[in-house]
PDB file of N, CA and C in Angstrom:
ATOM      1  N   UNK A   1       0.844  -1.172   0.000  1.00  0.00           N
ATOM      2  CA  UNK A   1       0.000   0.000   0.000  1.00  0.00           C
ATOM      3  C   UNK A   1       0.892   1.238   0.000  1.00  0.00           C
ATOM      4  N   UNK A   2       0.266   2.188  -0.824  1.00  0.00           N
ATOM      5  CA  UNK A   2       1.242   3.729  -0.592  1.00  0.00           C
ATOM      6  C   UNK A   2       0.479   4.236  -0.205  1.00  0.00           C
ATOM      7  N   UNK A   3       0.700   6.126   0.285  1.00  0.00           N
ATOM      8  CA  UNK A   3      -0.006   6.636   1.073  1.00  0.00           C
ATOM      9  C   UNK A   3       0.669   7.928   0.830  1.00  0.00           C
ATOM     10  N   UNK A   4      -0.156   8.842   0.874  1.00  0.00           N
ATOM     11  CA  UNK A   4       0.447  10.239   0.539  1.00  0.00           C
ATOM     12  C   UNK A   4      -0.720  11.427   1.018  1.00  0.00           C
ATOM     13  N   UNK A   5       0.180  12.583   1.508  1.00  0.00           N
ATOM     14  CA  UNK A   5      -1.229  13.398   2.285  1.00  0.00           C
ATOM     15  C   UNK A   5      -0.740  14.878   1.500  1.00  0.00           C
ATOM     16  N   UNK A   6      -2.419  15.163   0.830  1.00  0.00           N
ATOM     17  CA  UNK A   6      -2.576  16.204  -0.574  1.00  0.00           C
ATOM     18  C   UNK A   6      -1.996  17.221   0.449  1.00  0.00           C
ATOM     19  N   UNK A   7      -1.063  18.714   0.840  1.00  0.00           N
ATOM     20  CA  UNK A   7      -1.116  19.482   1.551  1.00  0.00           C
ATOM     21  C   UNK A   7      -2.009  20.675   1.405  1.00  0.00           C
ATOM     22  N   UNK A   8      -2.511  21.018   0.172  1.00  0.00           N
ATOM     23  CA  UNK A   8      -3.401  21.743  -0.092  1.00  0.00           C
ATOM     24  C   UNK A   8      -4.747  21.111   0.607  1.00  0.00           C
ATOM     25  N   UNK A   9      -5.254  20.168   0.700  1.00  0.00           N
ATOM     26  CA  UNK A   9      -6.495  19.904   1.634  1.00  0.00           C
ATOM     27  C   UNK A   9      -6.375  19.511   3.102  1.00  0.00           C
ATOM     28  N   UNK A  10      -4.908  18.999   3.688  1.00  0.00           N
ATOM     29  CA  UNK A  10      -5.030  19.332   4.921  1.00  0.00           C
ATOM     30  C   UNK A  10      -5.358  20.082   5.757  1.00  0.00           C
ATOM     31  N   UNK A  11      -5.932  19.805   6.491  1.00  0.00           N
ATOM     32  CA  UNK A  11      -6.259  21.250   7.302  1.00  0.00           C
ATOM     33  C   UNK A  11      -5.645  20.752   9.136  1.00  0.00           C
ATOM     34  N   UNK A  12      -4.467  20.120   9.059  1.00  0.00           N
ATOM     35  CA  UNK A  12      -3.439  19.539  10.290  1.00  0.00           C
ATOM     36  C   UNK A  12      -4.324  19.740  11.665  1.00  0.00           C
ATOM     37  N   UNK A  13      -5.507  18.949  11.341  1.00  0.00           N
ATOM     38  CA  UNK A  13      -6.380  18.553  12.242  1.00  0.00           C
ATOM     39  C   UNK A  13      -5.814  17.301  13.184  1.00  0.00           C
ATOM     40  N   UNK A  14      -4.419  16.428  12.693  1.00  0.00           N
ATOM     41  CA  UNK A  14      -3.804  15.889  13.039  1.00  0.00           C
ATOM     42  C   UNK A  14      -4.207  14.406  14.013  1.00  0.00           C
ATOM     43  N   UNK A  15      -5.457  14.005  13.345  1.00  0.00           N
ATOM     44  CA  UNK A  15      -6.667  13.003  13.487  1.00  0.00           C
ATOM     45  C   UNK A  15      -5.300  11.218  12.863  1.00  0.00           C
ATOM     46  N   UNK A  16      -4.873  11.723  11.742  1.00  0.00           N
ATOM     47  CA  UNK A  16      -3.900  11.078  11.343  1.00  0.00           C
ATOM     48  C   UNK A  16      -2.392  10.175  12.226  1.00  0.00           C
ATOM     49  N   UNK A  17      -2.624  11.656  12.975  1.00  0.00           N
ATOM     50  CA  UNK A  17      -1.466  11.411  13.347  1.00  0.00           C
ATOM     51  C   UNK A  17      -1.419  10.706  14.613  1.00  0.00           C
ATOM     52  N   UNK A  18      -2.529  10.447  15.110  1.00  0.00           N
ATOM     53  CA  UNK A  18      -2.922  10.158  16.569  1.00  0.00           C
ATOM     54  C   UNK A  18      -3.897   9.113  16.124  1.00  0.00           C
ATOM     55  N   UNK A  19      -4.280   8.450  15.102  1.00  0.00           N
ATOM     56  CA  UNK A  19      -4.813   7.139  14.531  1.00  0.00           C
ATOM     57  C   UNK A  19      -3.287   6.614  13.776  1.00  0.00           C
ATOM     58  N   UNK A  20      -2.356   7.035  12.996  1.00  0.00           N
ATOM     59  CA  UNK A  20      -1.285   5.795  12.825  1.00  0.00           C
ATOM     60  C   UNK A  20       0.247   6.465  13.472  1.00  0.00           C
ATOM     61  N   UNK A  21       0.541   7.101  14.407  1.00  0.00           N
ATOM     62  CA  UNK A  21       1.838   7.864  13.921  1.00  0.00           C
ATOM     63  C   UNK A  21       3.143   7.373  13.706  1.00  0.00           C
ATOM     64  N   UNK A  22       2.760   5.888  13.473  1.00  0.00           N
ATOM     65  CA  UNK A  22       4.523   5.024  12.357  1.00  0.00           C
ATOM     66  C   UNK A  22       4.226   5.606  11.061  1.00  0.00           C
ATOM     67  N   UNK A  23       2.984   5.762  10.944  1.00  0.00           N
ATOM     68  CA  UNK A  23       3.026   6.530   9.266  1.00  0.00           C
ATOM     69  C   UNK A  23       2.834   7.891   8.976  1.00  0.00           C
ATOM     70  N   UNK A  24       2.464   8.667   9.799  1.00  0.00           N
ATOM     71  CA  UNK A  24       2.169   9.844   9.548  1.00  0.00           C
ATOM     72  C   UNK A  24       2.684  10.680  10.513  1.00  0.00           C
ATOM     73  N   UNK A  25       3.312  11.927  10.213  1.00  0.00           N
ATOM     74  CA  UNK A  25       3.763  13.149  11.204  1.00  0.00           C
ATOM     75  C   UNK A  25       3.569  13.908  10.388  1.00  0.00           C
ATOM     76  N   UNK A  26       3.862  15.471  11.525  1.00  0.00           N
ATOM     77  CA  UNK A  26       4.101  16.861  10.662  1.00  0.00           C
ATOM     78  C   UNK A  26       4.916  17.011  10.331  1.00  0.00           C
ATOM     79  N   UNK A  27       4.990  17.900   9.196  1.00  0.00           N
ATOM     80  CA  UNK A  27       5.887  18.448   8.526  1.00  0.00           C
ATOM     81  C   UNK A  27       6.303  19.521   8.863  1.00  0.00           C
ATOM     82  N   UNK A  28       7.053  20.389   8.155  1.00  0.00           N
ATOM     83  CA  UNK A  28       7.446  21.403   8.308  1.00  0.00           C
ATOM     84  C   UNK A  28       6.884  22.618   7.854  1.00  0.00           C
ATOM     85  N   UNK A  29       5.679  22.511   7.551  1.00  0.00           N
ATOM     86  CA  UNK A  29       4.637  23.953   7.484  1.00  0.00           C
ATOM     87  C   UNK A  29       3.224  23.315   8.204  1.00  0.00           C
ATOM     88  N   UNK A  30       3.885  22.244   9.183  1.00  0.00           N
ATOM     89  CA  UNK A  30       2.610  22.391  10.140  1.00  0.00           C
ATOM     90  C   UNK A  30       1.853  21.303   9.503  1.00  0.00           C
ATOM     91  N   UNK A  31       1.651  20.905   8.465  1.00  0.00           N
ATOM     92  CA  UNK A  31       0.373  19.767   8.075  1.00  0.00           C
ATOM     93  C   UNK A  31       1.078  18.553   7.817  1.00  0.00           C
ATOM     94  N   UNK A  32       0.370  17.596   7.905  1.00  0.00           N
ATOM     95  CA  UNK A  32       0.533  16.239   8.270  1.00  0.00           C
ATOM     96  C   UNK A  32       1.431  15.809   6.705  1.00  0.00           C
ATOM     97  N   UNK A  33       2.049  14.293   7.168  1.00  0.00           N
ATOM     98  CA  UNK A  33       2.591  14.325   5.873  1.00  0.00           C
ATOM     99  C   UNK A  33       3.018  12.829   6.208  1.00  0.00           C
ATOM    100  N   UNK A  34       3.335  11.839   5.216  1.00  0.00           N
ATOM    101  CA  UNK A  34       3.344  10.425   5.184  1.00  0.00           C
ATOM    102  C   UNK A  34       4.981  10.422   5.459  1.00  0.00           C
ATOM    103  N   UNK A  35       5.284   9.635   6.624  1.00  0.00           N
ATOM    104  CA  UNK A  35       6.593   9.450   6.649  1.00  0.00           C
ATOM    105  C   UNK A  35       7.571   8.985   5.906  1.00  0.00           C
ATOM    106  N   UNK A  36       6.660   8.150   4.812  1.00  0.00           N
ATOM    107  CA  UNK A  36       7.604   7.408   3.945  1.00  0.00           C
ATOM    108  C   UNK A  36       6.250   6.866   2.538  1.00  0.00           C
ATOM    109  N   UNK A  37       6.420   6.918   1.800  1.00  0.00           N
ATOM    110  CA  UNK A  37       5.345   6.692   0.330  1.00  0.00           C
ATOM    111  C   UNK A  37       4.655   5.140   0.498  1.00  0.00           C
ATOM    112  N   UNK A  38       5.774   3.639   0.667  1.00  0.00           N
ATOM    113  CA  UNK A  38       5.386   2.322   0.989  1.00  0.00           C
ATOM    114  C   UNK A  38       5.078   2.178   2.876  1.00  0.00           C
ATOM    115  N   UNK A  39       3.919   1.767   2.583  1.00  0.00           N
ATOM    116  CA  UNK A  39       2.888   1.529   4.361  1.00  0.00           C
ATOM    117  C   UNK A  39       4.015   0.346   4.375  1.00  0.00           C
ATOM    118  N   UNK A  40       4.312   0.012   5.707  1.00  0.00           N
ATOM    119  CA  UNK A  40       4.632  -1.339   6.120  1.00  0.00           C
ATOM    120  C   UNK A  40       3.748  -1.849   6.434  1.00  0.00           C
ATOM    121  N   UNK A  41       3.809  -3.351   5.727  1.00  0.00           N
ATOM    122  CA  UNK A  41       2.716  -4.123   5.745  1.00  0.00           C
ATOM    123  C   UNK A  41       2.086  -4.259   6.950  1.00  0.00           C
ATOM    124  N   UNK A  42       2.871  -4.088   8.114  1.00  0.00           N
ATOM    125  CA  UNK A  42       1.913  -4.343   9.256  1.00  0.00           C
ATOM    126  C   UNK A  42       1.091  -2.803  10.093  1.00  0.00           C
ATOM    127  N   UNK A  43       1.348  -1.966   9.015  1.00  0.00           N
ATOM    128  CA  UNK A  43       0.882  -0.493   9.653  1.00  0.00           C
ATOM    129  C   UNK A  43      -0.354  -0.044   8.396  1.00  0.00           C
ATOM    130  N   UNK A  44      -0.733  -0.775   7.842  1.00  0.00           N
ATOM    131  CA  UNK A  44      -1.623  -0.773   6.104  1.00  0.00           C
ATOM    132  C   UNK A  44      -3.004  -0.616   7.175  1.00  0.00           C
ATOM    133  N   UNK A  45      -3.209  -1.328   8.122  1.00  0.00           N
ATOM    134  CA  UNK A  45      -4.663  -1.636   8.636  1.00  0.00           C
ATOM    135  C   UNK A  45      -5.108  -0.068   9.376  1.00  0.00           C
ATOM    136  N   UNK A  46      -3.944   0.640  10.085  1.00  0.00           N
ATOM    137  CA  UNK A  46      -4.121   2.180  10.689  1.00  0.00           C
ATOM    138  C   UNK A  46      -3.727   2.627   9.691  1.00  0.00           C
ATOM    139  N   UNK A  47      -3.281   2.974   8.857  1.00  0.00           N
ATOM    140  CA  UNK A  47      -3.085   3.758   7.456  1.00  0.00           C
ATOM    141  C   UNK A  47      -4.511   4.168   7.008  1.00  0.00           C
ATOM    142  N   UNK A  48      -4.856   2.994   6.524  1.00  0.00           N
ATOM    143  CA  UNK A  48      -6.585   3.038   6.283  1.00  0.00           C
ATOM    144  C   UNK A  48      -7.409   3.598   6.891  1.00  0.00           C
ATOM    145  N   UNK A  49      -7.163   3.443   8.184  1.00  0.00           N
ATOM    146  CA  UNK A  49      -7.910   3.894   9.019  1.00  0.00           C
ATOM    147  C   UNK A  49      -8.352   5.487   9.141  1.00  0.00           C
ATOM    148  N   UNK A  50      -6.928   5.986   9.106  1.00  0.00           N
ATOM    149  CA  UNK A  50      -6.377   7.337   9.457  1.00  0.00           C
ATOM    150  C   UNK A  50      -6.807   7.747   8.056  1.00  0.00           C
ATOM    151  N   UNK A  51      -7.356   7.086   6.687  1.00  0.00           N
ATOM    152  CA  UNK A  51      -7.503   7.420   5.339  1.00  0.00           C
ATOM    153  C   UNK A  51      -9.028   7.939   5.497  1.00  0.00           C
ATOM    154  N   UNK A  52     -10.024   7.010   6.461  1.00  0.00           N
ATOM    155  CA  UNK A  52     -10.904   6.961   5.988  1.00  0.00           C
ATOM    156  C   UNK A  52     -11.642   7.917   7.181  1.00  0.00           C
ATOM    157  N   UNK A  53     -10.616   8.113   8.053  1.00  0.00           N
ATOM    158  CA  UNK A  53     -11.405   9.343   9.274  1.00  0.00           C
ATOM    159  C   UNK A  53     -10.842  10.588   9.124  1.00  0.00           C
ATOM    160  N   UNK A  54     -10.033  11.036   7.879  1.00  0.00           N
ATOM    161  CA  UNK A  54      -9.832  12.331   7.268  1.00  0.00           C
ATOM    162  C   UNK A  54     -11.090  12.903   6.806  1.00  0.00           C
ATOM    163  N   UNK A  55     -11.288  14.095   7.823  1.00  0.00           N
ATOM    164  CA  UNK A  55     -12.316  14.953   7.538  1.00  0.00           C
ATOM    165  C   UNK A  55     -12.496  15.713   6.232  1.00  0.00           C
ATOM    166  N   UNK A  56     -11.385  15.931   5.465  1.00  0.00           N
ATOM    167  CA  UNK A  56     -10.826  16.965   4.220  1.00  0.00           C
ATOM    168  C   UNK A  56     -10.380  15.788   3.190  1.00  0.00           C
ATOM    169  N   UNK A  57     -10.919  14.199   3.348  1.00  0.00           N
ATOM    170  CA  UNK A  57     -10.328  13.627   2.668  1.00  0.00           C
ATOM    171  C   UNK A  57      -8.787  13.562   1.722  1.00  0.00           C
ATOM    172  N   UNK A  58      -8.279  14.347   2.421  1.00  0.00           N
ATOM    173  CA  UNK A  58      -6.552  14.149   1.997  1.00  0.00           C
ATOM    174  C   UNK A  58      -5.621  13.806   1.837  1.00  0.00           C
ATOM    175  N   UNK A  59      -5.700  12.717   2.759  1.00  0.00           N
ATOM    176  CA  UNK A  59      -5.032  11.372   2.496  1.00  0.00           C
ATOM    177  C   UNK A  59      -5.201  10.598   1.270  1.00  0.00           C
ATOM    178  N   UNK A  60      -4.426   9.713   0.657  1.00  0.00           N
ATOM    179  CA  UNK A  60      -4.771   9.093  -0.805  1.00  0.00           C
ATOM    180  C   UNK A  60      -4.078   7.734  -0.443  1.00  0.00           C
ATOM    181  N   UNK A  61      -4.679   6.627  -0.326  1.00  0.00           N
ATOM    182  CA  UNK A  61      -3.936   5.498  -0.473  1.00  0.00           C
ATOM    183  C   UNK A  61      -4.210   4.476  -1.413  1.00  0.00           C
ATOM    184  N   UNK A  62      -3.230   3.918  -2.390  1.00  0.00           N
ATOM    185  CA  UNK A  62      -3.548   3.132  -3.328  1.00  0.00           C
ATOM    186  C   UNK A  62      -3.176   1.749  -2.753  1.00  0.00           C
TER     187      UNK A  62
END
């Protein structure tokens, strides 16, 4: 699974980051951002998670 967070629709409500944070932190203008592009397979199930309780839908995971 990859995973990538749009920064134009974040709004670093940081819901993400406190549902997976092996995959997701802030960045450096404040909004959330995927630590790395490939989920580790055993972090895919909170990835999703954190995909599908984005309020601004911004997260993208294929």
């Amino acid at each position: 699974m990859k995973t990538k967070v749009e920064p134009d629709l974040c709004i670093a409500c940081g819901l993400c980051i406190s549902t997976c944070p092996d995959v997701y932190d802030w960045g450096d203008d404040g909004k959330a951002v995927a630590l790395q592009e490939e989920v580790p397979q055993e972090q895919e199930e909170c990835a999703q998670e954190a995909t599908d309780a984005c309020p601004t839908e911004a997260i993208i995971t294929e």
